[in-house]
C-alpha atoms as a PDB file:
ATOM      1  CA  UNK A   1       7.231  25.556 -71.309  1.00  0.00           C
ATOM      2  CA  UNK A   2       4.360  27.544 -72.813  1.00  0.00           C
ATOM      3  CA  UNK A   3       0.768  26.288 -72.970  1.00  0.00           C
ATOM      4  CA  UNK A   4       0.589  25.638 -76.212  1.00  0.00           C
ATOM      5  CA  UNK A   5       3.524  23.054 -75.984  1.00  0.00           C
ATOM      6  CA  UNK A   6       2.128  21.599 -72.625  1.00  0.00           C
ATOM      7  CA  UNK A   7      -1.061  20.949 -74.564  1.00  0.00           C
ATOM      8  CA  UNK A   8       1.244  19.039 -76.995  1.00  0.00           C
ATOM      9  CA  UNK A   9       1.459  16.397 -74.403  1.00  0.00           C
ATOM     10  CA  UNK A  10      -1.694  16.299 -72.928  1.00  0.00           C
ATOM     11  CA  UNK A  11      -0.379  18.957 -70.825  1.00  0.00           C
ATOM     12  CA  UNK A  12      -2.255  22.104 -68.927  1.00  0.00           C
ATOM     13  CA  UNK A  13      -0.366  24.296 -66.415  1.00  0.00           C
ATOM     14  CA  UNK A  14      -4.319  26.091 -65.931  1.00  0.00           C
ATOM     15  CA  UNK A  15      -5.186  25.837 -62.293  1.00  0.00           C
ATOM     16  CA  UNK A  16      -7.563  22.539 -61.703  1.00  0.00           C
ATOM     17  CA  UNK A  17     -11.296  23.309 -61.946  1.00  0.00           C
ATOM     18  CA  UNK A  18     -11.738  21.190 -58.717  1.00  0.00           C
ATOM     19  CA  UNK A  19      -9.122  19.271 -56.143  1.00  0.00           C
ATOM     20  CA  UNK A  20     -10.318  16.107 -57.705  1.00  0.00           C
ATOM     21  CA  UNK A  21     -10.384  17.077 -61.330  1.00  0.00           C
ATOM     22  CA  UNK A  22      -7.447  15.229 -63.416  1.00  0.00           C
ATOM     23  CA  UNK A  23      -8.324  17.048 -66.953  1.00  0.00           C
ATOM     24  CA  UNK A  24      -9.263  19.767 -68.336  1.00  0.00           C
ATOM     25  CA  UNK A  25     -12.060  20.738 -71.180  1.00  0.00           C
ATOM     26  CA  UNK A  26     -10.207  19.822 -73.717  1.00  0.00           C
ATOM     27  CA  UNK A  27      -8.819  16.553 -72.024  1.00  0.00           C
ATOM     28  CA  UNK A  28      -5.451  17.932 -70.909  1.00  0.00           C
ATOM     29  CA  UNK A  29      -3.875  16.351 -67.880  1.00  0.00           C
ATOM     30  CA  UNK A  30      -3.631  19.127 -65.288  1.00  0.00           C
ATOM     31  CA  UNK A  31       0.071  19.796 -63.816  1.00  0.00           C
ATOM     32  CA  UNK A  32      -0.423  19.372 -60.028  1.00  0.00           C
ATOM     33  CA  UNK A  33       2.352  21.061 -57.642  1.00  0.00           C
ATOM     34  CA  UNK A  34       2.729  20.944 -54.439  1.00  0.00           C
ATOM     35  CA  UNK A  35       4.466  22.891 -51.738  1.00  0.00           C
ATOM     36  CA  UNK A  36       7.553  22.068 -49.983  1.00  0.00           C
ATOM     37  CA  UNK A  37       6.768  20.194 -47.142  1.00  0.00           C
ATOM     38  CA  UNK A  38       4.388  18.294 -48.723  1.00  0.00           C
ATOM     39  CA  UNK A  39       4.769  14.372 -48.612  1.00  0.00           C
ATOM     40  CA  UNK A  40       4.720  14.180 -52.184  1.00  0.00           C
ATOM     41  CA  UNK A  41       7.392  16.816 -52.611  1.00  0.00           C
ATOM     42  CA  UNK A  42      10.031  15.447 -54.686  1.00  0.00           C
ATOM     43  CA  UNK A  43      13.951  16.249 -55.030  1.00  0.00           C
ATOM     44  CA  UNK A  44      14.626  15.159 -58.630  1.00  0.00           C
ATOM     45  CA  UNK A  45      13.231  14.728 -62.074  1.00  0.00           C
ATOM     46  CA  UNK A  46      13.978  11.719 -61.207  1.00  0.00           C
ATOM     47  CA  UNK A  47      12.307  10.698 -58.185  1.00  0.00           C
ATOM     48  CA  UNK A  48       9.342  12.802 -59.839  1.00  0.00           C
ATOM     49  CA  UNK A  49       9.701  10.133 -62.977  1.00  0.00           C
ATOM     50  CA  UNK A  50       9.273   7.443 -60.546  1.00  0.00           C
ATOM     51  CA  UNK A  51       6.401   8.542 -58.855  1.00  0.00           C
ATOM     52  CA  UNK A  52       4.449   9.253 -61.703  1.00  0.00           C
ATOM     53  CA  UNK A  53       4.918   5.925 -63.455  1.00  0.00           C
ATOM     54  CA  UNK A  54       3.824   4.297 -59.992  1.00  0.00           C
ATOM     55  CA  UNK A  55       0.716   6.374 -60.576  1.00  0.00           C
ATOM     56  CA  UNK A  56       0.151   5.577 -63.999  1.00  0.00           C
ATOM     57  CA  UNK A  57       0.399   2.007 -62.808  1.00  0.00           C
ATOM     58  CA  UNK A  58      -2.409   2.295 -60.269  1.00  0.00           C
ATOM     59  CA  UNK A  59      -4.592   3.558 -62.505  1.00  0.00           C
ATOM     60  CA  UNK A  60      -3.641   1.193 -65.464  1.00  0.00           C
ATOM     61  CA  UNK A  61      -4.028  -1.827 -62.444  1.00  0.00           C
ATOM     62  CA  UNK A  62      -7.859  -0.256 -62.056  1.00  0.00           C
ATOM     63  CA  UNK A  63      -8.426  -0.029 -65.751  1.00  0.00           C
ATOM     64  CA  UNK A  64      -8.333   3.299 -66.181  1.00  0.00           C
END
């Protein structure tokens, strides 16, 4: 997908401005990868899916 229709959705594929930082500027979520190997490596859409909604709940469950 380009940037422009990342952004659509609250989307940036820019590099993070720190390892902590979750938007950008403009308030776009950044896309975080990580390398095979990792823990949070995933092996679907799917599975991806599912771990993002279980962080969207944590952070809905803190209020934020």
């Amino acid at each position: 997908m380009s940037e422009g229709d990342l952004n659509a959705f609250n989307r940036t594929k820019e590099p993070q401005s720190s390892p902590t930082a979750e938007k950008d500027a403009n308030g776009n979520f950044y896309l975080v990868t990580k390398p095979d190997g990792s823990p949070n490596t995933v092996k679907s859409y799917e599975e991806c899916l599912e771990q993002l909604k279980s962080i969207n709940d944590q952070v809905v469950a803190n209020g934020g």
